[in-house]
PDB file of N, CA and C in Angstrom:
ATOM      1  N   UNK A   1       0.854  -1.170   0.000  1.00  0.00           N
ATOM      2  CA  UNK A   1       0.000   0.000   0.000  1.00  0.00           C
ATOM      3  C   UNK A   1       0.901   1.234   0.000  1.00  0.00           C
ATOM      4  N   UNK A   2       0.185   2.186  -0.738  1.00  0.00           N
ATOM      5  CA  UNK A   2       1.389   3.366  -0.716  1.00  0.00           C
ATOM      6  C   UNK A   2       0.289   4.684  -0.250  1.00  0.00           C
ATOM      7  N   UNK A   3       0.746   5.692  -0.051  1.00  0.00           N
ATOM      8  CA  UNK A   3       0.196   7.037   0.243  1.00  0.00           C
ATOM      9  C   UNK A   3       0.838   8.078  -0.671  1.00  0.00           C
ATOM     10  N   UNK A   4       0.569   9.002  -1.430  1.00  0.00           N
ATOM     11  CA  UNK A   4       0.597  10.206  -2.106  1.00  0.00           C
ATOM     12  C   UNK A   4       0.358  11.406  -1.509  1.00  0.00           C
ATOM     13  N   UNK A   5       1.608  12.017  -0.722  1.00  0.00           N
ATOM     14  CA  UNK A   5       1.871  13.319  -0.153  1.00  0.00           C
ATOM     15  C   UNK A   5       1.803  14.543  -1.377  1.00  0.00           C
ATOM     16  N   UNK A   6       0.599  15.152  -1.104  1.00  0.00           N
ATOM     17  CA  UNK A   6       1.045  16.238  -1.711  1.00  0.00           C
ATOM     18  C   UNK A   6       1.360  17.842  -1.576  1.00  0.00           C
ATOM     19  N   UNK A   7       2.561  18.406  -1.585  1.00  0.00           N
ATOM     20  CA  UNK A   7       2.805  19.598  -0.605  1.00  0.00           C
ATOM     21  C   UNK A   7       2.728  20.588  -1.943  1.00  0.00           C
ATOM     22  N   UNK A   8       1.385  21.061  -1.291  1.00  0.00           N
ATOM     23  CA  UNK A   8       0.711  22.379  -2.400  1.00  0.00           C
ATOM     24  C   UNK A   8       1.242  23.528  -2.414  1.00  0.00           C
ATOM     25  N   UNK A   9       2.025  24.136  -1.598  1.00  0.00           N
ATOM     26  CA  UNK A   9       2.780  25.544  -1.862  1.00  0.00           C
ATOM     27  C   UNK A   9       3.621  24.665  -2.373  1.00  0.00           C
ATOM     28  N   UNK A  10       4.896  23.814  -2.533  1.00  0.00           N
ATOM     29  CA  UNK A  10       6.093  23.261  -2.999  1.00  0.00           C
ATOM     30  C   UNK A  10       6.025  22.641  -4.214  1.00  0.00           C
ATOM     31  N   UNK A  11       4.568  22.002  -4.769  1.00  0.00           N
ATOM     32  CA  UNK A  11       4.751  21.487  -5.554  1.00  0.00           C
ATOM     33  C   UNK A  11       5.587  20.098  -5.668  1.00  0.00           C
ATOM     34  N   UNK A  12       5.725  19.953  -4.453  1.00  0.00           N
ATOM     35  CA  UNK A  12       6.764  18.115  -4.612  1.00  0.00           C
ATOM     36  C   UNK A  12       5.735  17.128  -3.883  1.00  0.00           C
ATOM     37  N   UNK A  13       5.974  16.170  -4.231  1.00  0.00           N
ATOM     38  CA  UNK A  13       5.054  14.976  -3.927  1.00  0.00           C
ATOM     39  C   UNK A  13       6.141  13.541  -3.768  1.00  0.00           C
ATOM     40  N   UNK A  14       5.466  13.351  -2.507  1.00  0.00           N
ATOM     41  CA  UNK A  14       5.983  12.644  -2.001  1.00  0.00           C
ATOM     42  C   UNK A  14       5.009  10.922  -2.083  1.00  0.00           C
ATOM     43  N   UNK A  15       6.316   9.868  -2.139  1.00  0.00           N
ATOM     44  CA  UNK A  15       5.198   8.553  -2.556  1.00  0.00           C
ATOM     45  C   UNK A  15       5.821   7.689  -1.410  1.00  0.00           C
ATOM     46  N   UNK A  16       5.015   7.643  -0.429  1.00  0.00           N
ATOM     47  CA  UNK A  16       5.462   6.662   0.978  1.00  0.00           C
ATOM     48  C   UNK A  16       4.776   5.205   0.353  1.00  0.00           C
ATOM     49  N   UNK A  17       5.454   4.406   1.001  1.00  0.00           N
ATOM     50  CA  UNK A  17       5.422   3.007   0.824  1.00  0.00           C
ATOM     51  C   UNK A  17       4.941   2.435   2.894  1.00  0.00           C
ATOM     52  N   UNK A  18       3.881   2.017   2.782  1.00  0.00           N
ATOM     53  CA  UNK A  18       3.181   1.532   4.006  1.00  0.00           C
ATOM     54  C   UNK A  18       3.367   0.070   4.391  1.00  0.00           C
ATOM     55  N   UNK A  19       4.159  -0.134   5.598  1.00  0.00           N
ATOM     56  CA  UNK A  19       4.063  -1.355   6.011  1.00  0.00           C
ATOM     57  C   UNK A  19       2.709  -1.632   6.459  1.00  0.00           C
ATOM     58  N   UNK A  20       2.763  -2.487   7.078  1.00  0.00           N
ATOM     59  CA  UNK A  20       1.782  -3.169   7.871  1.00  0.00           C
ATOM     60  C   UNK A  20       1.602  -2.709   9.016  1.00  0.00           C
ATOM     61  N   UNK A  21       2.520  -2.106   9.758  1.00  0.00           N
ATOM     62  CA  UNK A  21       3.327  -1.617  11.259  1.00  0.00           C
ATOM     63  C   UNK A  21       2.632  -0.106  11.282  1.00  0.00           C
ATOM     64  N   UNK A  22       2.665   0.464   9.885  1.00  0.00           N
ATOM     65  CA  UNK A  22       2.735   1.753   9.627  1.00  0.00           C
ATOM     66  C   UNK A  22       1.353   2.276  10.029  1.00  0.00           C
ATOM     67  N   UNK A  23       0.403   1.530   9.689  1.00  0.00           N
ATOM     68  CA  UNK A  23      -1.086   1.025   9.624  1.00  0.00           C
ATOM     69  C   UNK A  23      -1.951   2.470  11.326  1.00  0.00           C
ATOM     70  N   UNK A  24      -1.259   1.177  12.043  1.00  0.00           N
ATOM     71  CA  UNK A  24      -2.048   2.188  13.511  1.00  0.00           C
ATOM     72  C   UNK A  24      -1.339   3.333  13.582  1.00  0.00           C
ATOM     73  N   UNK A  25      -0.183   4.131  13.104  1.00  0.00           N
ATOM     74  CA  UNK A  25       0.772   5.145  13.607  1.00  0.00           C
ATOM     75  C   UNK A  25      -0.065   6.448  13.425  1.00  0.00           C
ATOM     76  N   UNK A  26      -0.238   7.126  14.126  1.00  0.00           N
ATOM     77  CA  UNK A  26      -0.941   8.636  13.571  1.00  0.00           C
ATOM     78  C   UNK A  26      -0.110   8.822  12.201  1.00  0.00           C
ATOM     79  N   UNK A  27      -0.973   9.781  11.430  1.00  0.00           N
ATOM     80  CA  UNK A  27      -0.362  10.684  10.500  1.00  0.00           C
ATOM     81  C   UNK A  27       0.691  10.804  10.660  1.00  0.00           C
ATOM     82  N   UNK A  28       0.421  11.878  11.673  1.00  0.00           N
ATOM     83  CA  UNK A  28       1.942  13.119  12.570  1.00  0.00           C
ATOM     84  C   UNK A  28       3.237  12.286  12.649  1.00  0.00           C
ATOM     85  N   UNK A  29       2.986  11.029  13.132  1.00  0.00           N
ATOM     86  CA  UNK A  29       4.044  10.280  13.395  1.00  0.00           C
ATOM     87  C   UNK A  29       4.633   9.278  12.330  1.00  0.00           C
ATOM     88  N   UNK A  30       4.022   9.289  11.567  1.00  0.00           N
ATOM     89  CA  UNK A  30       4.271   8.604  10.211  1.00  0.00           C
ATOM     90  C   UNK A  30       5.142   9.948   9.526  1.00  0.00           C
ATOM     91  N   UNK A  31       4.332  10.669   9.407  1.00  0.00           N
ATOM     92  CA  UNK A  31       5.705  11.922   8.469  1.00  0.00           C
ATOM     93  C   UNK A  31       6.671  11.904   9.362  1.00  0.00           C
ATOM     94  N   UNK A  32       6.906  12.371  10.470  1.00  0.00           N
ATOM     95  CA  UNK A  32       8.067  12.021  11.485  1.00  0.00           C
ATOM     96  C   UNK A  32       8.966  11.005  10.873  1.00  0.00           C
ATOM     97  N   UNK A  33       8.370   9.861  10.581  1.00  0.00           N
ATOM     98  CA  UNK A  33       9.799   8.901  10.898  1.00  0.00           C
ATOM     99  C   UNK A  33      10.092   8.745   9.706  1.00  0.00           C
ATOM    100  N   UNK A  34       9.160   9.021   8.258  1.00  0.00           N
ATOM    101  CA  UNK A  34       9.850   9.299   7.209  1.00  0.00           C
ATOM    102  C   UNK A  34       9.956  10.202   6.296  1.00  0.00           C
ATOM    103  N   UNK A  35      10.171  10.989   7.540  1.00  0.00           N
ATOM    104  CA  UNK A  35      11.216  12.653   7.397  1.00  0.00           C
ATOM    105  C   UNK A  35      10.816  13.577   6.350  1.00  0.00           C
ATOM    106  N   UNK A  36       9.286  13.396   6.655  1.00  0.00           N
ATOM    107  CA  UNK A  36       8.393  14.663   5.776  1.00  0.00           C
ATOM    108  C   UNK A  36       7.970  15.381   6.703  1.00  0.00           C
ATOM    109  N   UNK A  37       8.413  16.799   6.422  1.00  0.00           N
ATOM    110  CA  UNK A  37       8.395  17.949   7.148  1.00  0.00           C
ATOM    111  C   UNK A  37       6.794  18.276   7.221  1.00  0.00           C
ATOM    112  N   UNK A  38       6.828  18.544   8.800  1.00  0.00           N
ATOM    113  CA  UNK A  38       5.246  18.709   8.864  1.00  0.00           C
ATOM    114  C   UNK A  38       5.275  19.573  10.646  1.00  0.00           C
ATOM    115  N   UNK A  39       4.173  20.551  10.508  1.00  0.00           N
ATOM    116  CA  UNK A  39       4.486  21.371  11.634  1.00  0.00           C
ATOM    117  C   UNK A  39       3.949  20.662  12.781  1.00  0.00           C
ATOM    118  N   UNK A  40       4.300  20.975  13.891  1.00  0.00           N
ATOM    119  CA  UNK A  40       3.610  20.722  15.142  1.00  0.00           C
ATOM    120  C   UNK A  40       4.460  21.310  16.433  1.00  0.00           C
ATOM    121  N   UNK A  41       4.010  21.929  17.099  1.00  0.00           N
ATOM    122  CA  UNK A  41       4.439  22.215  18.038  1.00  0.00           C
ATOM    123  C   UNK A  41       4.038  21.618  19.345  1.00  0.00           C
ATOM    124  N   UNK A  42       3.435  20.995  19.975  1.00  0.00           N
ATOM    125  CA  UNK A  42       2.766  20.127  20.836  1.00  0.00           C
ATOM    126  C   UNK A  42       2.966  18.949  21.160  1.00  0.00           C
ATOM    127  N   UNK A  43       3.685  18.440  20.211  1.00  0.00           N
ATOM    128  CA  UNK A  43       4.433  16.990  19.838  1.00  0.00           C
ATOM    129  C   UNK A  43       3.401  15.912  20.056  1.00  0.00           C
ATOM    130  N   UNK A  44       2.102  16.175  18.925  1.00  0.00           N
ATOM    131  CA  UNK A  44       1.289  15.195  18.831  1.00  0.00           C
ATOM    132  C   UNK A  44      -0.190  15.347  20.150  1.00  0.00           C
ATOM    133  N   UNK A  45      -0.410  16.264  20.567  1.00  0.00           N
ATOM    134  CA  UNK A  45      -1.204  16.833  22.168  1.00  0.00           C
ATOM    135  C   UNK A  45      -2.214  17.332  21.922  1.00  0.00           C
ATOM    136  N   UNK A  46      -2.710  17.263  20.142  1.00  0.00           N
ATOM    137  CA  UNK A  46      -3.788  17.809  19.803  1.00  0.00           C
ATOM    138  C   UNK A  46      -4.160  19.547  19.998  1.00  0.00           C
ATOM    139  N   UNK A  47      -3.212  20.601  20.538  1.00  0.00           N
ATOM    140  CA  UNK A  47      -3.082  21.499  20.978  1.00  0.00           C
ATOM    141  C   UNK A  47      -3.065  22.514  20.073  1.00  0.00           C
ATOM    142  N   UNK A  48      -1.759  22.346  19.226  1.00  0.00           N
ATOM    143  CA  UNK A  48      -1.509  23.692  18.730  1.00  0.00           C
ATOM    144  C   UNK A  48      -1.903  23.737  17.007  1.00  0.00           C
ATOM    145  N   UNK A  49      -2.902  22.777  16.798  1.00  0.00           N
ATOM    146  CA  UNK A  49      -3.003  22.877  15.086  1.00  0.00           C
ATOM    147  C   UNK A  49      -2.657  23.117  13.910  1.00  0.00           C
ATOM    148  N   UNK A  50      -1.508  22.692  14.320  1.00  0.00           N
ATOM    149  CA  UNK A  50      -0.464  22.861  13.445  1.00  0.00           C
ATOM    150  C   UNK A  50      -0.557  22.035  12.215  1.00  0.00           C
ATOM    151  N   UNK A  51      -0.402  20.552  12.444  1.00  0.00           N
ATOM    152  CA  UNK A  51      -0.144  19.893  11.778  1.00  0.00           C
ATOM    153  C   UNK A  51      -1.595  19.247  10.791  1.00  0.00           C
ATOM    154  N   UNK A  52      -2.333  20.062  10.370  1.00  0.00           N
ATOM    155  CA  UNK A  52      -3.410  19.750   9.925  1.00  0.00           C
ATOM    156  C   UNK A  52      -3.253  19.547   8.084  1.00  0.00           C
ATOM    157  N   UNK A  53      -3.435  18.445   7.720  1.00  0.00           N
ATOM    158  CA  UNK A  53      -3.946  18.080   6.284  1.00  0.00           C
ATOM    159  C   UNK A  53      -4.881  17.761   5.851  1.00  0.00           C
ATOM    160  N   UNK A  54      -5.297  17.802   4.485  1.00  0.00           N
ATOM    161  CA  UNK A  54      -6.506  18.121   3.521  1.00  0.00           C
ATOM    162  C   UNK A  54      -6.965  18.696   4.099  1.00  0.00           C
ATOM    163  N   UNK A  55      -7.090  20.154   4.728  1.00  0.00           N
ATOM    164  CA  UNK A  55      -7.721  21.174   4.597  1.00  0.00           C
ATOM    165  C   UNK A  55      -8.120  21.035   6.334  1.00  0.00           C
ATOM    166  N   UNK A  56      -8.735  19.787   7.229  1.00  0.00           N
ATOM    167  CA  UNK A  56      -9.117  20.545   8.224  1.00  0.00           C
ATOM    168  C   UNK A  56      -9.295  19.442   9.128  1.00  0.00           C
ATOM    169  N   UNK A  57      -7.854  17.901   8.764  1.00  0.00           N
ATOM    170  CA  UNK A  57      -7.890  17.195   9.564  1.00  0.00           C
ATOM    171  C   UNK A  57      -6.424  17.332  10.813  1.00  0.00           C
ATOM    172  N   UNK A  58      -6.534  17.002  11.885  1.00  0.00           N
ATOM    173  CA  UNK A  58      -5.318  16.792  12.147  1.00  0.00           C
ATOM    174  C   UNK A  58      -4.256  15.505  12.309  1.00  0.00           C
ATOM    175  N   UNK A  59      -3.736  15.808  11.910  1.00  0.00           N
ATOM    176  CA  UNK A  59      -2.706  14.271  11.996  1.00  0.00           C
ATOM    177  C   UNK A  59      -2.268  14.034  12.492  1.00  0.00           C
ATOM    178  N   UNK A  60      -2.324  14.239  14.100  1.00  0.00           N
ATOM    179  CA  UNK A  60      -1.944  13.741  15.080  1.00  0.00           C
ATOM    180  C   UNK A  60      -3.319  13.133  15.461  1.00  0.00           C
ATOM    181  N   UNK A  61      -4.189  13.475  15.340  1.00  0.00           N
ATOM    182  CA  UNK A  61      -5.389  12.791  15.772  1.00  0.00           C
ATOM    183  C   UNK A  61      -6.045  11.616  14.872  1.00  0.00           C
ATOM    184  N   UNK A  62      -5.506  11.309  13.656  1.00  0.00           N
ATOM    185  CA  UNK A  62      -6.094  10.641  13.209  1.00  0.00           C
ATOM    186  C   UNK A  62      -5.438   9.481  12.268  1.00  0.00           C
ATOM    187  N   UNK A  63      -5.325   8.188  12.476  1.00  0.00           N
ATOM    188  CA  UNK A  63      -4.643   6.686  12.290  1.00  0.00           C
ATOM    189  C   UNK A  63      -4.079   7.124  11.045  1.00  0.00           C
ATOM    190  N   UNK A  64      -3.364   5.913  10.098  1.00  0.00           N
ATOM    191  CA  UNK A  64      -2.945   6.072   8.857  1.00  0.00           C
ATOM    192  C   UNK A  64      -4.078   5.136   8.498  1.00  0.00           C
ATOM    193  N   UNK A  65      -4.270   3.752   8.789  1.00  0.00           N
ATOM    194  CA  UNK A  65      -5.604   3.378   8.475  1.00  0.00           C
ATOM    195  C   UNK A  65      -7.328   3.676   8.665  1.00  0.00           C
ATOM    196  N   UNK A  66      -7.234   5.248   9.680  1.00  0.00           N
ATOM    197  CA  UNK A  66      -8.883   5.746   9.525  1.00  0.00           C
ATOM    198  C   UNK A  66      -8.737   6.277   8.434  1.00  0.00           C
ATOM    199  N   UNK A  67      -7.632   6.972   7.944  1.00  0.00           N
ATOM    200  CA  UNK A  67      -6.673   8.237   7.243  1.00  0.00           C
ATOM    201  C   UNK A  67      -7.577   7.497   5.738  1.00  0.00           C
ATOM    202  N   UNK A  68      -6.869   6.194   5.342  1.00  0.00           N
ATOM    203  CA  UNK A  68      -6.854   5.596   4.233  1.00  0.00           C
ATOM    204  C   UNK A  68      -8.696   5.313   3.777  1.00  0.00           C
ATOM    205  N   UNK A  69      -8.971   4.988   4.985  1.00  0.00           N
ATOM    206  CA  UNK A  69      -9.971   3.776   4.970  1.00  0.00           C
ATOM    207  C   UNK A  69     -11.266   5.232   4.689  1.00  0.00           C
ATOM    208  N   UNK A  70     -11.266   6.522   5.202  1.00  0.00           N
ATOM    209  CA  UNK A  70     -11.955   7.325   5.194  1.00  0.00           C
ATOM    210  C   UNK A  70     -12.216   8.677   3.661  1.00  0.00           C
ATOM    211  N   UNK A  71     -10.775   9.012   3.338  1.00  0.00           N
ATOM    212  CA  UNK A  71     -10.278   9.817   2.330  1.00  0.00           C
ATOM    213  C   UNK A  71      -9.210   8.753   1.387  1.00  0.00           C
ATOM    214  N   UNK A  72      -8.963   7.641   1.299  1.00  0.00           N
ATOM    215  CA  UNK A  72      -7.834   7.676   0.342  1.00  0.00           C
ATOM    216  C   UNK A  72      -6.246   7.685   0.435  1.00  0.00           C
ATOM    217  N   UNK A  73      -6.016   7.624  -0.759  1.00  0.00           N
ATOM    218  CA  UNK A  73      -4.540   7.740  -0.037  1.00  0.00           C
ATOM    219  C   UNK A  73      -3.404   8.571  -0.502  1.00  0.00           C
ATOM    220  N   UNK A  74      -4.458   9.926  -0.858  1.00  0.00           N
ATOM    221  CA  UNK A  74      -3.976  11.283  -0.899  1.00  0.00           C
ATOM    222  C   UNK A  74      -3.863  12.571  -0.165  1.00  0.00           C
ATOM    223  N   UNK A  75      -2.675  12.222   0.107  1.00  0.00           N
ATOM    224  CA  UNK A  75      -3.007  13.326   1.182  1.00  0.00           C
ATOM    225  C   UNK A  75      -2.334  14.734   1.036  1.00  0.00           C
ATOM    226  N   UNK A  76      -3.100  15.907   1.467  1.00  0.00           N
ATOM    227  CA  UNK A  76      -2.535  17.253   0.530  1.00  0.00           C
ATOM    228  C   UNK A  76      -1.846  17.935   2.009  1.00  0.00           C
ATOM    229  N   UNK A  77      -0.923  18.892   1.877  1.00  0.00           N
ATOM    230  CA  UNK A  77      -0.510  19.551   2.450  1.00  0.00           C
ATOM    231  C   UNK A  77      -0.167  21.150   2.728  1.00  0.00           C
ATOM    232  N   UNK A  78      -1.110  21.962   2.819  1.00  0.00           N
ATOM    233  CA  UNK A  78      -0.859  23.177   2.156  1.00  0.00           C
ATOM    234  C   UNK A  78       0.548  24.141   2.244  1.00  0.00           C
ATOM    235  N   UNK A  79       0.900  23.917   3.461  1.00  0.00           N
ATOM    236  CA  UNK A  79       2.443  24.754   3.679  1.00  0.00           C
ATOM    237  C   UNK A  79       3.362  23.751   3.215  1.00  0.00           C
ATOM    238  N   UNK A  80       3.411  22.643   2.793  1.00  0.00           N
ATOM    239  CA  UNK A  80       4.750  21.463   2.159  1.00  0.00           C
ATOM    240  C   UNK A  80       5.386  21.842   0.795  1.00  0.00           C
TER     241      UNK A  80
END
């Protein structure tokens, strides 16, 4: 399974490759470990709304499999 990052001010797109493991990880923490720049100041605390994609989710709050299983497996980024 793969995911399609897309960072809309930058214009670069990013193509993650999903384990199995990858599955329960928040969003937030999935760009984390493969080192796609993504804001947060709160470190995942639901707090400072930072880290919000397609328009008005946050990704610290929400699985890579609700992520998939709900929207797809495109995901946009407006400041990336």
């Amino acid at each position: 399974m793969q995911l399609t990052i897309n960072g809309l001010a930058s214009k670069n797109i990013f193509q993650v490759s999903l384990a199995d493991s990858d599955l329960q990880k928040t969003m937030l923490n999935l760009f984390r470990e493969k080192e796609i720049p993504i804001a947060s100041s709160c470190r995942g605390e639901r707090i400072c709304h930072k880290c919000v994609i397609n328009d008005d989710l946050l990704s610290c709050a929400i699985t890579v499999s609700d992520f998939i299983f709900k929207h797809g497996n495109i995901v946009d980024v407006s400041y990336l």
